[in-house]
N, C-alpha and C. Protein backbone atom coordinates (compact mmCIF):
# COMPACT_ATOMS: atom_id res chain seq x y z
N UNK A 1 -43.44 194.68 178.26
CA UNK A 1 -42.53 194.35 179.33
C UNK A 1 -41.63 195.51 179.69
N UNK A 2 -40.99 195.15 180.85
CA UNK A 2 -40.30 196.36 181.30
C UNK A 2 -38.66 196.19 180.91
N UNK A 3 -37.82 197.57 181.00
CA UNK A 3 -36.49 197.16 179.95
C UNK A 3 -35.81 196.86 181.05
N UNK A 4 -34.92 195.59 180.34
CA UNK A 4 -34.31 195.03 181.97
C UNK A 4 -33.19 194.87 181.02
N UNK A 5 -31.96 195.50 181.13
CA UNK A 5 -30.62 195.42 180.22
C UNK A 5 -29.63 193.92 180.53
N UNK A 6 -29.39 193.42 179.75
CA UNK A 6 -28.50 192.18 179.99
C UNK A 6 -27.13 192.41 181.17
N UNK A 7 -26.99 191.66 182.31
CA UNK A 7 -26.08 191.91 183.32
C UNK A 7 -25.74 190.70 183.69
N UNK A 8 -24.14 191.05 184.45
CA UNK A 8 -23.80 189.83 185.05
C UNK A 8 -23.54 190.43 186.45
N UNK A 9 -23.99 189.73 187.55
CA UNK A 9 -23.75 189.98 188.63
C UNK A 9 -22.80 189.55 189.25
N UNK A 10 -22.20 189.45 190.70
CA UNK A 10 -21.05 188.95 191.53
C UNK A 10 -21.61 188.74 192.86
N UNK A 11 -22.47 188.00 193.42
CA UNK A 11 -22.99 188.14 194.92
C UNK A 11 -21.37 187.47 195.71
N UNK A 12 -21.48 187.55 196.83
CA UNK A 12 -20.46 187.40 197.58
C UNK A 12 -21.38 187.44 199.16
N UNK A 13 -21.44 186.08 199.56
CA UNK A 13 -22.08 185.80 200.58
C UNK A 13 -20.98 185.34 201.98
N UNK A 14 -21.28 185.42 203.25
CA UNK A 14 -20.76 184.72 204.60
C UNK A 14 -21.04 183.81 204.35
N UNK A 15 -20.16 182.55 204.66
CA UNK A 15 -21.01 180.88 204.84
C UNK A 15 -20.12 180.27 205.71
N UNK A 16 -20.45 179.42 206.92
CA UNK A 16 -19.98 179.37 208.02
C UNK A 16 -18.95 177.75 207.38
N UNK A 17 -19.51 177.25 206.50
CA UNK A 17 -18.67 176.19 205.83
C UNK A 17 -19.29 175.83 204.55
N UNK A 18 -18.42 174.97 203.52
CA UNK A 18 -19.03 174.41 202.71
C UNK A 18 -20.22 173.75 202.70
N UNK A 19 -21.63 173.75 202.27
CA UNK A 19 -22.48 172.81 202.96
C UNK A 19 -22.30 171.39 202.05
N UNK A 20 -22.57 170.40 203.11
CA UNK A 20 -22.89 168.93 202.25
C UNK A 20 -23.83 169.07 201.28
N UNK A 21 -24.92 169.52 201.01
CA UNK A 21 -25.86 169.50 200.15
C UNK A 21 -25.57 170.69 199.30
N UNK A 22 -24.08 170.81 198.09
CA UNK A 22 -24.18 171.95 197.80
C UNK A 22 -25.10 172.62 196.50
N UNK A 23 -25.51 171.57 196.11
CA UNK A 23 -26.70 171.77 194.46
C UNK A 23 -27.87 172.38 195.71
N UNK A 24 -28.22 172.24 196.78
CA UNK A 24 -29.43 172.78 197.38
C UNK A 24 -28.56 173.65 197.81
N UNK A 25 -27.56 174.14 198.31
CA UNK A 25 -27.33 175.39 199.22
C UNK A 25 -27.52 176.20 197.76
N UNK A 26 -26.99 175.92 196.72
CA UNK A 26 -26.87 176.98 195.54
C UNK A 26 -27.94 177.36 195.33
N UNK A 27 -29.04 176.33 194.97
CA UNK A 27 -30.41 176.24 194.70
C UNK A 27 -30.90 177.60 195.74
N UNK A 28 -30.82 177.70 196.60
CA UNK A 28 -31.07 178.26 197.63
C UNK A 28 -30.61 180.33 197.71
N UNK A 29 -29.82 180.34 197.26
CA UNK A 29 -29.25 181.40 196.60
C UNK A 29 -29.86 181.76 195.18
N UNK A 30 -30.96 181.38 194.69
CA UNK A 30 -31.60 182.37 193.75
C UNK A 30 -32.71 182.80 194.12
N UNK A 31 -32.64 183.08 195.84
CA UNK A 31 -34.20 183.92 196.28
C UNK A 31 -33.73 184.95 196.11
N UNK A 32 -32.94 185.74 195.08
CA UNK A 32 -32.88 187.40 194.89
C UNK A 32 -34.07 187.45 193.76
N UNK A 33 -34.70 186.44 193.12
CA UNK A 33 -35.56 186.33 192.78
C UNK A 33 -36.80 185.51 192.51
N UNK A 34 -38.20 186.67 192.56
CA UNK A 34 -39.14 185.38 193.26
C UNK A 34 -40.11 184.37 192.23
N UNK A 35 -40.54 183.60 192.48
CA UNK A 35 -40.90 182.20 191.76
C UNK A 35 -39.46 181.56 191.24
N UNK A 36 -38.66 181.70 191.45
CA UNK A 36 -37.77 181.04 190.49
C UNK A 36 -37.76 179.61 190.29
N UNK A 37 -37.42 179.23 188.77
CA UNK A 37 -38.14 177.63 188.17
C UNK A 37 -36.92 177.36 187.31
N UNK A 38 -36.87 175.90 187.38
CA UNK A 38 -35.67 175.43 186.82
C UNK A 38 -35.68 175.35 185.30
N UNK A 39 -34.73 175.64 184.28
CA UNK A 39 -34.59 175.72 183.22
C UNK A 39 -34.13 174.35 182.81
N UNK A 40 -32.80 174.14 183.31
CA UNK A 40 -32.29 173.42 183.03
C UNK A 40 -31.74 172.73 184.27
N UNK A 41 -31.81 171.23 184.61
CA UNK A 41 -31.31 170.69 185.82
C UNK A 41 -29.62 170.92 186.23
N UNK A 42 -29.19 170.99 187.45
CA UNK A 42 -28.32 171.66 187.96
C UNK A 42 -27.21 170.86 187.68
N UNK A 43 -26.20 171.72 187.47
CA UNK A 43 -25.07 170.53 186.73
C UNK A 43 -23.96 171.03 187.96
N UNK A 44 -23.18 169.57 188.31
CA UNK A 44 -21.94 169.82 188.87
C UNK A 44 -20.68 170.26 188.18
N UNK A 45 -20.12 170.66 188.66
CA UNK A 45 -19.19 171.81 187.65
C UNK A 45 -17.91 171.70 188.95
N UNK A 46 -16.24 172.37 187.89
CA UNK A 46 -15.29 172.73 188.97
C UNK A 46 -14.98 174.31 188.57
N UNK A 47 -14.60 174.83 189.80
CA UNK A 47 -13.90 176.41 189.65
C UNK A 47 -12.56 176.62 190.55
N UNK A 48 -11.51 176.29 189.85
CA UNK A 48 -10.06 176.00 189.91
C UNK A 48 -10.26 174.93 191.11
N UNK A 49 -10.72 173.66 190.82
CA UNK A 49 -10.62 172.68 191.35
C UNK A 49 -11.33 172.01 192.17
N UNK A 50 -12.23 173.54 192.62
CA UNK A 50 -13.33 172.73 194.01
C UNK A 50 -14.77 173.01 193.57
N UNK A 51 -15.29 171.68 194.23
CA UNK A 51 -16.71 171.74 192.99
C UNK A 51 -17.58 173.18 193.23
N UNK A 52 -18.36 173.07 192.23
CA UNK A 52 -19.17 174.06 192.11
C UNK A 52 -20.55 173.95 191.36
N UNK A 53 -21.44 174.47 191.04
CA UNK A 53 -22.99 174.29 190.39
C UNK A 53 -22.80 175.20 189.49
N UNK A 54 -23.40 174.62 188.41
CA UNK A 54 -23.99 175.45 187.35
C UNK A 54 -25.94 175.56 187.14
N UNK A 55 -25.87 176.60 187.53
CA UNK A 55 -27.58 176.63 187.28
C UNK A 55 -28.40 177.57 186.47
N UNK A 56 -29.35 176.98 185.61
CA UNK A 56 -30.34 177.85 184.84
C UNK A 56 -31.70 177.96 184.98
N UNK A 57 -32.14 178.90 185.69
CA UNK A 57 -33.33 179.28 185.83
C UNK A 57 -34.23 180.33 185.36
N UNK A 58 -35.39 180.67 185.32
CA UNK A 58 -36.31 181.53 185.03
C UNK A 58 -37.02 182.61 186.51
N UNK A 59 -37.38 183.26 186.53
CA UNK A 59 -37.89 184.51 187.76
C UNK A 59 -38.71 185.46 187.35
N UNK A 60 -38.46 186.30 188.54
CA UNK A 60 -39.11 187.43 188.16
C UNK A 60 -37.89 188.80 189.51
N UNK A 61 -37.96 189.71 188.35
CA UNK A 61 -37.18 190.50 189.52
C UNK A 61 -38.33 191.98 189.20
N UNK A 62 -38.41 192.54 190.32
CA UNK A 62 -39.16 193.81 189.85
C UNK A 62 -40.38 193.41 189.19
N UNK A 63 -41.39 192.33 189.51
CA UNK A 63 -42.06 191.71 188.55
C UNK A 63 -41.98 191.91 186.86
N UNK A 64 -40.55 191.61 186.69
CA UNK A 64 -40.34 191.81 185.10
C UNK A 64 -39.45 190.00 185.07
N UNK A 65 -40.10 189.12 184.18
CA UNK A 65 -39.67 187.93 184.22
C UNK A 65 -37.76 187.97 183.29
N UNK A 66 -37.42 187.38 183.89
CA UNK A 66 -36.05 187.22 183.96
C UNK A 66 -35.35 186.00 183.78
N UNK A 67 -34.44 185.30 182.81
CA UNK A 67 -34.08 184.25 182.74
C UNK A 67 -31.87 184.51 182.78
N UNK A 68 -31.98 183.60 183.94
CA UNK A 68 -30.15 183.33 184.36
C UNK A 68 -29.94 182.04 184.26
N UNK A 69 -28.21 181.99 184.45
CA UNK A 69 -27.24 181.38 183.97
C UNK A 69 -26.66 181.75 185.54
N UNK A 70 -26.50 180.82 186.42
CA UNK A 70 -25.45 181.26 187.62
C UNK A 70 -24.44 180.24 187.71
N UNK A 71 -23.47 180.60 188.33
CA UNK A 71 -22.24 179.80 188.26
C UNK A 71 -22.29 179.97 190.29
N UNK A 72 -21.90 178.71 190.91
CA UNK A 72 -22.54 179.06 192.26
C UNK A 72 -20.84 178.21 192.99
N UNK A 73 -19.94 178.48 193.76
CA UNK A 73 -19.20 177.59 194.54
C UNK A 73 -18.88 178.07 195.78
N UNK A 74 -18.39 177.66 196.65
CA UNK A 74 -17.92 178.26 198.09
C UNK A 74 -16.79 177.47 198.08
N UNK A 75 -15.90 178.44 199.10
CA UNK A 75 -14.17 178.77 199.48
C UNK A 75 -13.79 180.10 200.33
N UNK A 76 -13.36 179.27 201.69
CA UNK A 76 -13.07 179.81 202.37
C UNK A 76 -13.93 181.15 203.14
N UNK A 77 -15.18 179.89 203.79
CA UNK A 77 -15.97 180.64 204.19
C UNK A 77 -17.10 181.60 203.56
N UNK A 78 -16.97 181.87 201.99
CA UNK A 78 -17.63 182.71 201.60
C UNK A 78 -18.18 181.86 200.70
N UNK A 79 -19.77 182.19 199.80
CA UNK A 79 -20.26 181.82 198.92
C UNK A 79 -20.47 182.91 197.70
N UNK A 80 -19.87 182.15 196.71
CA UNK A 80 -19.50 183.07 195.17
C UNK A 80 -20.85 182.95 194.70
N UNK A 81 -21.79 183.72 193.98
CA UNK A 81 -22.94 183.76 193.26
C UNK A 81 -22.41 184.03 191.99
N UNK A 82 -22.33 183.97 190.63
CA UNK A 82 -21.65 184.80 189.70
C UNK A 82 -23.33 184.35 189.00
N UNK A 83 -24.43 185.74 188.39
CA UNK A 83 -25.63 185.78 188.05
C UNK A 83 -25.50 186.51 186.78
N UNK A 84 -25.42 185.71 185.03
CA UNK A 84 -25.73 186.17 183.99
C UNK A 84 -27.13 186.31 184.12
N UNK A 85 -27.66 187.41 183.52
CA UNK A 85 -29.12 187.58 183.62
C UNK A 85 -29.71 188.44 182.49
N UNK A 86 -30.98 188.04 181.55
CA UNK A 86 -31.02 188.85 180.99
C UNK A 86 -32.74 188.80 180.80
N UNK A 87 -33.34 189.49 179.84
CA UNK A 87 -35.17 189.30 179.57
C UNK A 87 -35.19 187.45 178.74
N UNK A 88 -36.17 187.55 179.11
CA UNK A 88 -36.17 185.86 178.46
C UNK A 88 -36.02 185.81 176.57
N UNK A 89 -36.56 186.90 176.40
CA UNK A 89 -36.62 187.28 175.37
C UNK A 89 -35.37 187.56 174.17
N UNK A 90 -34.41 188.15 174.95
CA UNK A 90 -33.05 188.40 174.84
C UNK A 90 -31.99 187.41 175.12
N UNK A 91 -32.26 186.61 176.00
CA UNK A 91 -31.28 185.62 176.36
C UNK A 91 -30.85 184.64 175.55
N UNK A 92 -31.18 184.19 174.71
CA UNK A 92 -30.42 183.32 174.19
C UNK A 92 -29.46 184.10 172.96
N UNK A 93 -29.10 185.57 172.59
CA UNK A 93 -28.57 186.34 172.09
C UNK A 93 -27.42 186.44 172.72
N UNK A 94 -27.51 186.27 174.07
CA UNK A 94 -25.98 186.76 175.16
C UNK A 94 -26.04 185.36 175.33
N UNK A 95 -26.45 184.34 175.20
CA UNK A 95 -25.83 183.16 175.52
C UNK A 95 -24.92 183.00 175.49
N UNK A 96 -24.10 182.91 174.52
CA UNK A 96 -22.35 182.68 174.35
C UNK A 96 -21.78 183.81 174.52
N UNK A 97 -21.60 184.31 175.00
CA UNK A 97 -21.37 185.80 175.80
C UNK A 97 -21.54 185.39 177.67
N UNK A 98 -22.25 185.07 178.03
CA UNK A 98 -22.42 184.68 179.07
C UNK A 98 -21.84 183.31 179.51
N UNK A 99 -21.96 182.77 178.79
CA UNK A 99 -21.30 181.36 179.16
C UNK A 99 -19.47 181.62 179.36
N UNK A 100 -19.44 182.25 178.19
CA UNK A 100 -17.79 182.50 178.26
C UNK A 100 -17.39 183.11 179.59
N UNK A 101 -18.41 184.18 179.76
CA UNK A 101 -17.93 185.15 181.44
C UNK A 101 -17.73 183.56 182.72
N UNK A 102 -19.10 182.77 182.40
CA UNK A 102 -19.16 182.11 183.80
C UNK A 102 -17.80 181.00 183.98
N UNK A 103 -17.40 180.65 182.21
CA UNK A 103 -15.99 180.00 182.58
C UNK A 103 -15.28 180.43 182.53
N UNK A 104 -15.04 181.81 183.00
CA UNK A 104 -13.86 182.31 183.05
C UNK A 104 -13.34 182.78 184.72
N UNK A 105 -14.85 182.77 185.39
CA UNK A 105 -14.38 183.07 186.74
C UNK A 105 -13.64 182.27 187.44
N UNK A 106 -12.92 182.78 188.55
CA UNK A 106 -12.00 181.89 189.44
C UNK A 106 -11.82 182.64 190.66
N UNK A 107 -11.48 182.19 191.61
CA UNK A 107 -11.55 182.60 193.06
C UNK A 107 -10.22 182.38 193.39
N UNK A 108 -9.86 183.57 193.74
CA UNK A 108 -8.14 184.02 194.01
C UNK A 108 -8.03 183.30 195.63
């Protein structure tokens, strides 16, 4: 396999409003990578108060397979991505390492 170093990302998207369907708008936000397959079913979650998704999936980036942890909410127009990511292989090593980052974010 190819060396893919453990990272956490920050996407920061335009979104013209909150959508009603927000477990699918989030869902929808892990085409930065392709096949992506659910790990674990999508949990509703809060980030200082307004809901948000927690999601775990499997991919491929660079055709090198890839398993994340995203923390997903929108406010004020914009959509937060926050993407722990690491080799599938490796990931459950940064698990608690990663989990701690995704509850720690908050949107000023």
């Amino acid at each position: 396999g190819r060396d893919f170093d453990p990272q956490v990302v920050l996407l920061v998207q335009d979104a013209p409003a909150v959508p009603a369907d927000l477990v699918g708008a989030c869902e929808q936000l892990r085409s930065g990578m392709s096949e992506p397959e659910t790990v674990r079913p999508s949990q509703r979650v809060e980030v200082d108060g307004k809901p948000a998704v927690r999601l775990d999936f499997l991919g491929y980036v660079d055709g090198a397979a890839v398993r994340a942890s995203a923390l997903c909410t929108f406010r004020d127009r914009r959509a937060y991505f926050v993407v722990a990511q690491a080799l599938p292989t490796s990931f459950d090593a940064e698990a608690a390492l990663f989990d701690r980052i995704l509850q720690s974010f908050h949107v000023r």
